[in-house]
Structures are given as structure tokens and as C-alpha cells.
N, C-alpha and C. Protein backbone atom coordinates (compact mmCIF):
# COMPACT_ATOMS: atom_id res chain seq x y z
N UNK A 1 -21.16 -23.89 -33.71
CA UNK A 1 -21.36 -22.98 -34.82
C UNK A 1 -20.69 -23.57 -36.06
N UNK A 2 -21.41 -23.33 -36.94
CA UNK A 2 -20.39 -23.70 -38.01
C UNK A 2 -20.50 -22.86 -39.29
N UNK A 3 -19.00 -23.38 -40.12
CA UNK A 3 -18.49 -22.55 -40.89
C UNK A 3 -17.84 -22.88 -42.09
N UNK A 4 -17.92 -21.83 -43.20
CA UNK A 4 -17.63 -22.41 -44.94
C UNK A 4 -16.26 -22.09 -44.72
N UNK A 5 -15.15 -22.58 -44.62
CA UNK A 5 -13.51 -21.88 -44.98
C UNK A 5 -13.50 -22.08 -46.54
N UNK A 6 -13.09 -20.95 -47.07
CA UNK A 6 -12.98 -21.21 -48.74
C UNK A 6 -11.09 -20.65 -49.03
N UNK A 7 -10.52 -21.30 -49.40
CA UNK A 7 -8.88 -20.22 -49.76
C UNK A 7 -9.55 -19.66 -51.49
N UNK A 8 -9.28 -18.82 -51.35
CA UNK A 8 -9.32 -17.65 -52.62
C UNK A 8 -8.43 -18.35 -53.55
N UNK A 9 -8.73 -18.88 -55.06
CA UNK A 9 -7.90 -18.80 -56.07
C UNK A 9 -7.02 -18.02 -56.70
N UNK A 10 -7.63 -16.92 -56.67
CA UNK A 10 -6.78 -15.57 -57.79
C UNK A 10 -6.34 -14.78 -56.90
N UNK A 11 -5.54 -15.08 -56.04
CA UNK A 11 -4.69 -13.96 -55.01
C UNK A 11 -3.60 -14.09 -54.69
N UNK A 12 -2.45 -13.23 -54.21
CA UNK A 12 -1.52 -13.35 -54.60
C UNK A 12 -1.58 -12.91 -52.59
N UNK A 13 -0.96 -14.49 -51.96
CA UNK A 13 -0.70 -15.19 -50.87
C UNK A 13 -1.50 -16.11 -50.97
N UNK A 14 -1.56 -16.67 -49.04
CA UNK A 14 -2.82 -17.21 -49.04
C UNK A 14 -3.80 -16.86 -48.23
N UNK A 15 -4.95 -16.71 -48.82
CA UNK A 15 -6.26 -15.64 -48.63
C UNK A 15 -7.59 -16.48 -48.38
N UNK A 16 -7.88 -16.33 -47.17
CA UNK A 16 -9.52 -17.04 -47.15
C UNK A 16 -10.35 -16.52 -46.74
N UNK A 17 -11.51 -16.95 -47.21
CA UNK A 17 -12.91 -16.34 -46.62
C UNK A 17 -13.65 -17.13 -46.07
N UNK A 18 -14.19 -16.59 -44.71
CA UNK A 18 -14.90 -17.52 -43.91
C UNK A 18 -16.47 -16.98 -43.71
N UNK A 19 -17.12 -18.00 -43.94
CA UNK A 19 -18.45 -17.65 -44.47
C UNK A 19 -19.40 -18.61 -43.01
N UNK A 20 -20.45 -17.71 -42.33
CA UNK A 20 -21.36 -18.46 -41.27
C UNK A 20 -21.99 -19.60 -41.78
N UNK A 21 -22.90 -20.27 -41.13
CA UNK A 21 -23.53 -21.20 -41.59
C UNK A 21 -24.72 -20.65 -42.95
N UNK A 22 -25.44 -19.31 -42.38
CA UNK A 22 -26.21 -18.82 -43.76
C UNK A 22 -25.50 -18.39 -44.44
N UNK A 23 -24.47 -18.42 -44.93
CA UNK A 23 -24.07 -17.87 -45.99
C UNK A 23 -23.15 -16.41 -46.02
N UNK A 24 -23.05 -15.87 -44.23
CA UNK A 24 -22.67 -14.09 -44.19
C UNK A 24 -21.21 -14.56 -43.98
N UNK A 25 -20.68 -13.83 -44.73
CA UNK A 25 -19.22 -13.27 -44.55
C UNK A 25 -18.74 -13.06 -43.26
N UNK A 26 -17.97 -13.94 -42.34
CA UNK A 26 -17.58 -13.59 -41.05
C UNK A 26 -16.05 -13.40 -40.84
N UNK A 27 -15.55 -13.80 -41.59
CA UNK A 27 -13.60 -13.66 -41.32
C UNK A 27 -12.84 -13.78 -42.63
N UNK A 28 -11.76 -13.32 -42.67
CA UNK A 28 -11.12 -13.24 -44.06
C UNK A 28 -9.57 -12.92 -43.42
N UNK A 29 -8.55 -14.12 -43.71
CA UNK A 29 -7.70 -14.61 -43.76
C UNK A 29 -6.60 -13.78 -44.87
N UNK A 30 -5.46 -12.99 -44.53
CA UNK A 30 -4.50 -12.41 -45.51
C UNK A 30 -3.73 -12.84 -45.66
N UNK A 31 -3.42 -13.56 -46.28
CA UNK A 31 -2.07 -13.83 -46.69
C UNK A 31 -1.01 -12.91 -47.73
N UNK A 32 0.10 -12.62 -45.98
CA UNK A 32 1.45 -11.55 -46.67
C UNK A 32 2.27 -12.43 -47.96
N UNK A 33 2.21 -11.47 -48.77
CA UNK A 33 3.15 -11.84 -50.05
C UNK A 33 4.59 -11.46 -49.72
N UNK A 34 5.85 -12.47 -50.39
CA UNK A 34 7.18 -11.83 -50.20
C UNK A 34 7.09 -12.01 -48.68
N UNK A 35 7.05 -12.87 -47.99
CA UNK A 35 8.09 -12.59 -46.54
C UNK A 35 8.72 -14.38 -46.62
N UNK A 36 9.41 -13.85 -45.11
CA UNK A 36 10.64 -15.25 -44.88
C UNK A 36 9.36 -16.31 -43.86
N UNK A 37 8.62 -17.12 -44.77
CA UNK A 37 8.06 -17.97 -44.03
C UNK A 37 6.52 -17.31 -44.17
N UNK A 38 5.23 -18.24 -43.62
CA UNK A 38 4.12 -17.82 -43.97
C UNK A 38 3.64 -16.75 -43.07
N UNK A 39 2.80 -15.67 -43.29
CA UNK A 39 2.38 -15.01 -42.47
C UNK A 39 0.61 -14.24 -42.57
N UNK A 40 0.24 -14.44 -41.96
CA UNK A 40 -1.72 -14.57 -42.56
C UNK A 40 -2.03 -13.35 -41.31
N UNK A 41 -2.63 -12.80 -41.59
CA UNK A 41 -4.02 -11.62 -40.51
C UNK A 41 -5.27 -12.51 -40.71
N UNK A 42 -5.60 -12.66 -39.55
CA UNK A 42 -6.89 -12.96 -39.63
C UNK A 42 -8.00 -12.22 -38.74
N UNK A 43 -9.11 -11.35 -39.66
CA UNK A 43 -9.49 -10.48 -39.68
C UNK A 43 -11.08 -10.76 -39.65
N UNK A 44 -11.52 -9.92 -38.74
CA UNK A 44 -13.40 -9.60 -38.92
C UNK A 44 -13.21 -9.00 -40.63
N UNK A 45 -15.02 -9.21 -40.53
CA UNK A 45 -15.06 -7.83 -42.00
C UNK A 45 -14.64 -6.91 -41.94
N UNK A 46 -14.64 -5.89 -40.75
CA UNK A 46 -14.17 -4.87 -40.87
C UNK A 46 -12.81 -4.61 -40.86
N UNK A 47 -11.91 -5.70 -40.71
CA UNK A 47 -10.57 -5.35 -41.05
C UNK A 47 -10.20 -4.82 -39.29
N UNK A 48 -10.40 -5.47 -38.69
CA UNK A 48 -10.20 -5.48 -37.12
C UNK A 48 -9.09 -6.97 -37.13
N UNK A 49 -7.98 -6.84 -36.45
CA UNK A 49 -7.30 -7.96 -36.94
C UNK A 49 -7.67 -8.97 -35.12
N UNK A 50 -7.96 -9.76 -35.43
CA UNK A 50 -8.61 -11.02 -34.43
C UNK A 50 -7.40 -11.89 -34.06
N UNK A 51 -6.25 -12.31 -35.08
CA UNK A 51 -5.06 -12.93 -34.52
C UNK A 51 -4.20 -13.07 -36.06
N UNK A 52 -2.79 -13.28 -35.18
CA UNK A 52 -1.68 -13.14 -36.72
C UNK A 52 -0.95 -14.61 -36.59
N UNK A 53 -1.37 -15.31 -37.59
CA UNK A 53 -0.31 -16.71 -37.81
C UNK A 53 0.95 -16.23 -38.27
N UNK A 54 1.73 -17.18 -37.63
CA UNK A 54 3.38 -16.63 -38.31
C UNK A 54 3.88 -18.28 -38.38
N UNK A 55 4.92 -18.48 -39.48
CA UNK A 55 5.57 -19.71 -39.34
C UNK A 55 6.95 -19.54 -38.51
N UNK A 56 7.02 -20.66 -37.46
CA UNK A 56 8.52 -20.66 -36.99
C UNK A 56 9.48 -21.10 -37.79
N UNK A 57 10.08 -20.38 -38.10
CA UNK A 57 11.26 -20.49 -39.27
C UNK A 57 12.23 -21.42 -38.29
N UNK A 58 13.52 -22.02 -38.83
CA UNK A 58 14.10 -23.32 -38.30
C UNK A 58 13.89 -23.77 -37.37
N UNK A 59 12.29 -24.40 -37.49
CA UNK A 59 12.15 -25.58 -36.53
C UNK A 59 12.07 -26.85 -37.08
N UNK A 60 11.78 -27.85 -36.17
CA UNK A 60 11.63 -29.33 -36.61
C UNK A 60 10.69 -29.38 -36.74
N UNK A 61 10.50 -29.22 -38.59
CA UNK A 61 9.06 -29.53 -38.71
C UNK A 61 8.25 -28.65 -38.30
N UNK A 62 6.88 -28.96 -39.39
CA UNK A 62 6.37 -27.80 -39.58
C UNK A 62 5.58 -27.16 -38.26
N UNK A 63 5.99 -26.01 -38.21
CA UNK A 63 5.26 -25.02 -36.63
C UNK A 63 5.35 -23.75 -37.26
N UNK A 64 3.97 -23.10 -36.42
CA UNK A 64 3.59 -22.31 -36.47
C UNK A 64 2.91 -21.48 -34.90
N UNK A 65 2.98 -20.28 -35.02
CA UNK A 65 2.27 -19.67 -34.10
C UNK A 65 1.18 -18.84 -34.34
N UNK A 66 0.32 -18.88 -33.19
CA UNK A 66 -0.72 -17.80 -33.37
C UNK A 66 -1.24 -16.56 -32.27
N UNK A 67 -1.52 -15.79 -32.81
CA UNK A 67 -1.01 -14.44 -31.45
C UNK A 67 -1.92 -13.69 -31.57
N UNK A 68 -2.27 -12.59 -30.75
CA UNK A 68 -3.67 -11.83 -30.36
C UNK A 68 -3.08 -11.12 -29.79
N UNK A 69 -2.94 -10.08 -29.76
CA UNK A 69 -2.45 -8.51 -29.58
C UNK A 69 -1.03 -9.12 -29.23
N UNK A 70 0.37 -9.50 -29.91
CA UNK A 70 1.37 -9.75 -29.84
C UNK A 70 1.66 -11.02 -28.87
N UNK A 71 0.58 -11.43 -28.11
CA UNK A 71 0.48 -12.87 -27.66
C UNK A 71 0.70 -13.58 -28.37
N UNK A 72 1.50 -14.88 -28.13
CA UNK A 72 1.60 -16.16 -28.40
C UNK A 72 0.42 -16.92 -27.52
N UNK A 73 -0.71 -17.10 -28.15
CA UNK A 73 -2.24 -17.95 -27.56
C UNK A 73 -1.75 -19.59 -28.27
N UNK A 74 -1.30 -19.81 -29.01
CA UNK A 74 -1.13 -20.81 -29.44
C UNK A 74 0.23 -21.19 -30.33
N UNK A 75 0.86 -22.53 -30.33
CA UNK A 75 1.69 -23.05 -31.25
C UNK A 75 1.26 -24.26 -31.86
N UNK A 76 0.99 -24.55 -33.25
CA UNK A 76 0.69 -25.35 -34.19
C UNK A 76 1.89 -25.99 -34.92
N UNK A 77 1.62 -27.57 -34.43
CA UNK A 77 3.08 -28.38 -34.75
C UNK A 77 2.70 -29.78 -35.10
N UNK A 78 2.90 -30.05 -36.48
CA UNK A 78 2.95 -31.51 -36.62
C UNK A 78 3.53 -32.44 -36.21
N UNK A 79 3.18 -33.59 -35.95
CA UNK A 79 4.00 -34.26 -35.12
C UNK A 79 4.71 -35.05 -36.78
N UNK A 80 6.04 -35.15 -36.11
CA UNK A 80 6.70 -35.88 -37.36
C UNK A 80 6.71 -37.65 -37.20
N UNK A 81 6.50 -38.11 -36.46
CA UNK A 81 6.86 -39.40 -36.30
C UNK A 81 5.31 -39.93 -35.53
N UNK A 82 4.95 -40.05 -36.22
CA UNK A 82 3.30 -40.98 -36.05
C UNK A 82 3.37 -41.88 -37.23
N UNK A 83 2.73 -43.45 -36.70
CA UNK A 83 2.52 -44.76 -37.51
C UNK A 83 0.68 -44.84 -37.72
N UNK A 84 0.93 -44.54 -39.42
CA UNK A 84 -0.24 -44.73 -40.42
C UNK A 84 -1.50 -42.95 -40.10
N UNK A 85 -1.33 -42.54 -39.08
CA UNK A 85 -1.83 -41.10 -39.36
C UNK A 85 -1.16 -40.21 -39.21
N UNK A 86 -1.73 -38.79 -39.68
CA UNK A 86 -0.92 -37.87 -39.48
C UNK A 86 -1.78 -37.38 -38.47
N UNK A 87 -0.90 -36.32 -37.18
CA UNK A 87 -1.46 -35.93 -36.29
C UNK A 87 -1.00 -34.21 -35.59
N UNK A 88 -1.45 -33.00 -35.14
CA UNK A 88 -0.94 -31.90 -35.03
C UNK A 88 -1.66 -31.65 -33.84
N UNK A 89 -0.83 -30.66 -32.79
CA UNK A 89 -0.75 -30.37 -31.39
C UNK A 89 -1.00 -28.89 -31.52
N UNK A 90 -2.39 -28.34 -30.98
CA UNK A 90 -2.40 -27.04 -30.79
C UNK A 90 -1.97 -26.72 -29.23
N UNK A 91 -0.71 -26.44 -29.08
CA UNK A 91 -0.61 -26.05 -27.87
C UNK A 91 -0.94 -25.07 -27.40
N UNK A 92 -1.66 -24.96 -25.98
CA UNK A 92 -2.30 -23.45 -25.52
C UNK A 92 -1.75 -23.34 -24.27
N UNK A 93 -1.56 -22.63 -23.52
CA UNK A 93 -1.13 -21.96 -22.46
C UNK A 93 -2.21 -22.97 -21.36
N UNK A 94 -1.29 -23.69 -20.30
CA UNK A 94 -2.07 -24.85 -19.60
C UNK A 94 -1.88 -25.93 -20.03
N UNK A 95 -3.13 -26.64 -19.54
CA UNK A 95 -3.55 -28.06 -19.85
C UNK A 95 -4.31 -28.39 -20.65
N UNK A 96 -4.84 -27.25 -21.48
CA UNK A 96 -6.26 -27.70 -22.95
C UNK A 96 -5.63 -27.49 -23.77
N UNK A 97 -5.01 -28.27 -24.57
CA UNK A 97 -4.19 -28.54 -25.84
C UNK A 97 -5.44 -28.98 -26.87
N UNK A 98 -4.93 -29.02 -27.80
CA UNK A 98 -5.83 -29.77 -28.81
C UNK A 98 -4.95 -30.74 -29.57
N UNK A 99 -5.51 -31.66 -30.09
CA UNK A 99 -5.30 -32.80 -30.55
C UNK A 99 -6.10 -32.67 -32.19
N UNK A 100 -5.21 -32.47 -33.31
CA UNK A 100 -6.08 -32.58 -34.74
C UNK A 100 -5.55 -33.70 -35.23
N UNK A 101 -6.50 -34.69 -35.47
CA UNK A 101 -6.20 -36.60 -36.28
C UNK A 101 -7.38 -36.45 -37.57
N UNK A 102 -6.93 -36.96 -38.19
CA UNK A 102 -8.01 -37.85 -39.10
C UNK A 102 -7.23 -37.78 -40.75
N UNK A 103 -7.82 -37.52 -41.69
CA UNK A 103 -7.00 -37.80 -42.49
C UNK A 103 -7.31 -36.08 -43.19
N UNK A 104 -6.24 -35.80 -43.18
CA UNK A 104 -5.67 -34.43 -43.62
C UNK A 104 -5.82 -34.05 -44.84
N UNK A 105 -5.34 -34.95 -45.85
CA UNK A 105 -5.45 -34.85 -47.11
C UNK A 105 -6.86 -34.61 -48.01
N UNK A 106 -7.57 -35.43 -47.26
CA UNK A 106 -8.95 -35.29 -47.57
C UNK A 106 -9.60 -34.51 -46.69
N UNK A 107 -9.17 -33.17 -46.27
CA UNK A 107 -9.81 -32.27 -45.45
C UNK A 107 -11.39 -33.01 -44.19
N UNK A 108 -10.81 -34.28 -43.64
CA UNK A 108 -11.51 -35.19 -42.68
C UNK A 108 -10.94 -35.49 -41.43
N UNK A 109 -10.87 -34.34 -41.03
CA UNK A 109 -10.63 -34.45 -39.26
C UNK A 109 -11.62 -33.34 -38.06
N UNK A 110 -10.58 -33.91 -37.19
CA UNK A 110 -10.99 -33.87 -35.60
C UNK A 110 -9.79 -32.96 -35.27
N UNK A 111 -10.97 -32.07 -34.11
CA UNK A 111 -9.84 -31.13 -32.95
C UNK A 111 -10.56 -32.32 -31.68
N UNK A 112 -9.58 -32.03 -30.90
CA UNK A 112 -10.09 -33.10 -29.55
C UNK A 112 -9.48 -32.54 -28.31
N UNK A 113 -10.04 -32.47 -27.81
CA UNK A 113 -9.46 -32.01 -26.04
C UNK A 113 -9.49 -32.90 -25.36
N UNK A 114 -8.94 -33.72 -24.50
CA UNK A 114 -8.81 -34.72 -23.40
C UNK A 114 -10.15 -35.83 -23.76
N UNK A 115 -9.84 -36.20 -25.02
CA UNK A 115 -10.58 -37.29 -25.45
C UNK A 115 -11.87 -36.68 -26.36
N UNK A 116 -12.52 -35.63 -26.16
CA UNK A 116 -14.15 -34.80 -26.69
C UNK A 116 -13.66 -34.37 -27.82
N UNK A 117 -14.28 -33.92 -28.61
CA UNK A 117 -14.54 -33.88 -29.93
C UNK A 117 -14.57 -31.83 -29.77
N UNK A 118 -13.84 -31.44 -30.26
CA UNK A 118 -14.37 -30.15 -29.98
C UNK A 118 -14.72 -29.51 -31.48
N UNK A 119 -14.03 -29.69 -32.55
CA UNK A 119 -14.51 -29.50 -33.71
C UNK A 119 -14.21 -30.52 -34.62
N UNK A 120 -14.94 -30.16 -35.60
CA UNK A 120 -14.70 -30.89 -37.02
C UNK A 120 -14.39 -30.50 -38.10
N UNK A 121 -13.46 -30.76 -39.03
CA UNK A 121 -13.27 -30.37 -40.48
C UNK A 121 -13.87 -31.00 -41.34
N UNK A 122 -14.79 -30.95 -42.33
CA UNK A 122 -15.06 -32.11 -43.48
C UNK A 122 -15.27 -31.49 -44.94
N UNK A 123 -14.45 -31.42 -45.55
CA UNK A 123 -15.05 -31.22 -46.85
C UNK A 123 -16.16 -32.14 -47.77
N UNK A 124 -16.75 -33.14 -47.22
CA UNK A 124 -17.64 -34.11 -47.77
C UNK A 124 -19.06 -33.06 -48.53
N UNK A 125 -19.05 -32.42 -48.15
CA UNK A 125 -20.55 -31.33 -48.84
C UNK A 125 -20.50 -30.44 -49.78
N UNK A 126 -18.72 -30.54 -49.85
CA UNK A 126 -18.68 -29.66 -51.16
C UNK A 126 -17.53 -29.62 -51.70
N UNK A 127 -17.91 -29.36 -53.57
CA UNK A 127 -17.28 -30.16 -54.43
C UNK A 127 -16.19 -29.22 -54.97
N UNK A 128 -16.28 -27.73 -54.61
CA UNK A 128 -15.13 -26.85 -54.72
C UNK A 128 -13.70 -27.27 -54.63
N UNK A 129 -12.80 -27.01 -55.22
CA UNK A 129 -11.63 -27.05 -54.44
C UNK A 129 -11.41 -26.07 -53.69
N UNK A 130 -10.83 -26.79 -53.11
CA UNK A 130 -9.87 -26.06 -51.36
C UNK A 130 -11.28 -24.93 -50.47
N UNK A 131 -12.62 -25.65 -50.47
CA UNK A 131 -14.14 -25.48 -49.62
C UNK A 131 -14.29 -26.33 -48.64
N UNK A 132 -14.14 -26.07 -47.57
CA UNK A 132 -14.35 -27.22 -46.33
C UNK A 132 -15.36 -26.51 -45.47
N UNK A 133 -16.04 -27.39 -44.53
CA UNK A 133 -16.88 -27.11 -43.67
C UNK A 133 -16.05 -27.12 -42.36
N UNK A 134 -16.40 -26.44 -41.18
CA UNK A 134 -15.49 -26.41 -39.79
C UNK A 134 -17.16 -26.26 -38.93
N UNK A 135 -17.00 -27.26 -38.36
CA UNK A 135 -17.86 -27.10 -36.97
C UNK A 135 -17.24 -26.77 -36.03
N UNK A 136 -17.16 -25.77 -34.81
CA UNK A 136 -17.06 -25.80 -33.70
C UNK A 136 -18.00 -25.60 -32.54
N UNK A 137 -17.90 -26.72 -31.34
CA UNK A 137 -18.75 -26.77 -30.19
C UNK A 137 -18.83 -25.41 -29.59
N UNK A 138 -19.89 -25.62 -28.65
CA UNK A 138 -20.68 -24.69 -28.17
C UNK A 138 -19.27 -24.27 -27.17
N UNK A 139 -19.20 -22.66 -26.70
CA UNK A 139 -18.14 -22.86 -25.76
C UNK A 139 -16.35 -22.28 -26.20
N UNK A 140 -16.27 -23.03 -27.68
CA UNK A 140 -14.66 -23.35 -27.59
C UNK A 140 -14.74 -21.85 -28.69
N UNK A 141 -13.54 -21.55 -28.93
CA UNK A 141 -12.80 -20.19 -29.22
C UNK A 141 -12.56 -20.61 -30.99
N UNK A 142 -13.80 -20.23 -31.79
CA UNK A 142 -13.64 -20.21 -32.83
C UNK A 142 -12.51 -19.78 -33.82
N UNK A 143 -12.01 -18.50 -33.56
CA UNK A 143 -10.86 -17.69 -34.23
C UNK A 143 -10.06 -18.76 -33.74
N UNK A 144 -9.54 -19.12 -32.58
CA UNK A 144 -8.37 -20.51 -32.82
C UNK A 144 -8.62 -21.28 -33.21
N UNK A 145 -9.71 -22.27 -33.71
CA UNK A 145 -10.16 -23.41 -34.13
C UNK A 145 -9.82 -23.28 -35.66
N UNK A 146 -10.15 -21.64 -36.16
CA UNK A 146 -10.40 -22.02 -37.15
C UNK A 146 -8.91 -21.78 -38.15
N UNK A 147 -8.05 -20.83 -37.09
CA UNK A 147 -6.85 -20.27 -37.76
C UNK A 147 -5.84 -21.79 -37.84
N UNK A 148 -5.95 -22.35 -36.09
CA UNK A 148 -5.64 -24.02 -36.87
C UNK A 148 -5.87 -24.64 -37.97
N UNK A 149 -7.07 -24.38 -38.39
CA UNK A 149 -7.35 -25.74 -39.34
C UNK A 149 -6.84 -24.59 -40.95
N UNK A 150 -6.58 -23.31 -40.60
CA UNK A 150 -5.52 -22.52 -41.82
C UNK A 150 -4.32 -23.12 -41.64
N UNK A 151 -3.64 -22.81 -40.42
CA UNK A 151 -2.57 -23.63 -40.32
C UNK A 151 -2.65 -25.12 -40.93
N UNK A 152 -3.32 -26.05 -40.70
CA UNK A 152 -3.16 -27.03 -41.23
C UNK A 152 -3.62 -27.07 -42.68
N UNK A 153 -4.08 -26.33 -43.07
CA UNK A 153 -4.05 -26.45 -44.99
C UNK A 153 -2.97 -26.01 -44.94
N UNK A 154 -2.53 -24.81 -44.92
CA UNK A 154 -1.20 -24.62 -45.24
C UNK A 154 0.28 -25.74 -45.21
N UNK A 155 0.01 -26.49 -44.50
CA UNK A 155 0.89 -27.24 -44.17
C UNK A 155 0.44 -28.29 -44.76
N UNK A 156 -0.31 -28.97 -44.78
CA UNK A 156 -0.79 -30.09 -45.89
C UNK A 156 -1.31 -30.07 -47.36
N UNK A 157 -1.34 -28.62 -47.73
CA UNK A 157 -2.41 -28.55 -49.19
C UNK A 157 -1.56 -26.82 -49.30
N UNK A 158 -0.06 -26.95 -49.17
CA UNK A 158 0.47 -25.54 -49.57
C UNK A 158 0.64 -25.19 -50.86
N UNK A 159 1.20 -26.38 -51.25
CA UNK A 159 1.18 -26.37 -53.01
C UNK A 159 0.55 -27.08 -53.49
N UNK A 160 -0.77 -27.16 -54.11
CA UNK A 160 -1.65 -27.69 -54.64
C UNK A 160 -1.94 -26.76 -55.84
N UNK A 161 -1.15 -26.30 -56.56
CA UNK A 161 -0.65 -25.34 -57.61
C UNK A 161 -1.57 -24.41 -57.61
N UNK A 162 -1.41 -24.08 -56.45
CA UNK A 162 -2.16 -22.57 -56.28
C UNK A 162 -0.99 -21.65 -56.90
N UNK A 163 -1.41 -20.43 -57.78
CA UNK A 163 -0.03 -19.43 -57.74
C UNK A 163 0.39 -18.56 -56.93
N UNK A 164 1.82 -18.92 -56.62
CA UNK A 164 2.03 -18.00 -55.57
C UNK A 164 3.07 -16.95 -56.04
């Protein structure tokens, strides 16, 4: 399936809208104003909350969690010490981790599971700022795919003089 992630300019956090492949409004991202560290709802249209990113405050380096009815389903952690890429570990409960590589900055990567490709990020199709495209495979758990690749703007493209 795939999907438009757009972060909102004129809002006060950080706020996105996630748009289907035609064009319909499918998820929208809140970003809490005023707290200790980042904290996002990520929400159907109807304001049904689907999962809550939170940042782990004093860790090594940047981490984050992501949770579904007060679950911890996932922890999002850059790795600090990688030679010539940058690279981030969605850890999940088990053995299906994800693996996000490619180059970050230019919103051009990979989620990967035990070598497969499970999604893609690319902003190459559009000329917006902070507009990326997200593919995810048939199968894999979109709302985490995609709250990762929030997590990872946030963490790579936090201040890009958005106002906060």
C-alpha cells in the first residue's frame, strides 16, 4: 500500500497528515506542544488513537517508543556508531526487528526484515518540503511502518526551522 506523509507547516508541534495512494485522508499524526521530550497520537480520521510515540528521555541517543493501548509494540533507536551510513533498529517483541538504512537526509530509505525489503521511504516525486512517499508490503503493519518513519523525521529533520 502506499502512502503521502506530509508534516503540517503552520502548527504548533509536530503534526502530519497521511494521505492513501488516491489522494483520501487516512491518518493524522499530533504532535503534543510543551511536554519533556516528543510526544505524537497517531490517529484514524476519526480521532480513534491507533498508537502513541513517546521519546525516551535519558537515553543513549536518540530512542523512542511506540505503544497501542499502553503497550510498548515497538522501540525506535539510532544506532550511534555506524561507518559512512546512518542506520535505526525498530525493535519488536521477538525476532522481526526492522532494519531502516539508506540515506536519511534525503528522505531515501529502506525498512528491511531479515534481509527483504519491507518498505520504502522516497521523497523523489515530490517537490514539497517535508512530502515523502512510504510504501509498505503486502502483509506488514502499516501504523508501525509508518509511525517509524515519524520517528525518523523527527530525529533527522527536527529542526529544519519549522516553528516550534
Amino acid at each position: 500500500m502506499r502512502y503521502v506523509m506530509r508534516q503540517k507547516f503552520w502548527s504548533f508541534g509536530d503534526d502530519y497528515k497521511i494521505r492513501d495512494a488516491d489522494g483520501n485522508d487516512v491518518y493524522f499524526v499530533d504532535g503534543r506542544v510543551f511536554s519533556w521530550g516528543d510526544k505524537l497520537s497517531f490517529q484514524d480520521m476519526e480521532g480513534h488513537e491507533l498508537a502513541f510515540i513517546r521519546q525516551k528521555l535519558l537515553a543513549w541517543g536518540p530512542t523512542y517508543y511506540i505503544e497501542r493501548e499502553g503497550r510498548v509494540i515497538a522501540e525506535v533507536r539510532k544506532h550511534l556508531f555506524t561507518l559512512l551510513r546512518c542506520k535505526f533498529t525498530v525493535d519488536v517483541p521477538g525476532p522481526d526487528d526492522l532494519e531502516a538504512q539508506g540515506s536519511f537526509l534525503d528522505h531515501e530509505y529502506t525498512f528491511e526484515r531479515h534481509g527483504r525489503t519491507v518498505a520504502t521511504v522516497s521523497k523523489r516525486w515530490f517537490t514539497w518540503a517535508d512530502t515523502y512517499g512510504v510504501e509498505v508490503a503486502e502483509g506488514e503493519d502499516p501504523v508501525l511502518i509508518l509511525a517509524s518513519a515519524v520517528v525518523i523525521d523527527l530525529v533527522c529533520h527536527g529542526d529544519d526551522g519549522k516553528h516550534r
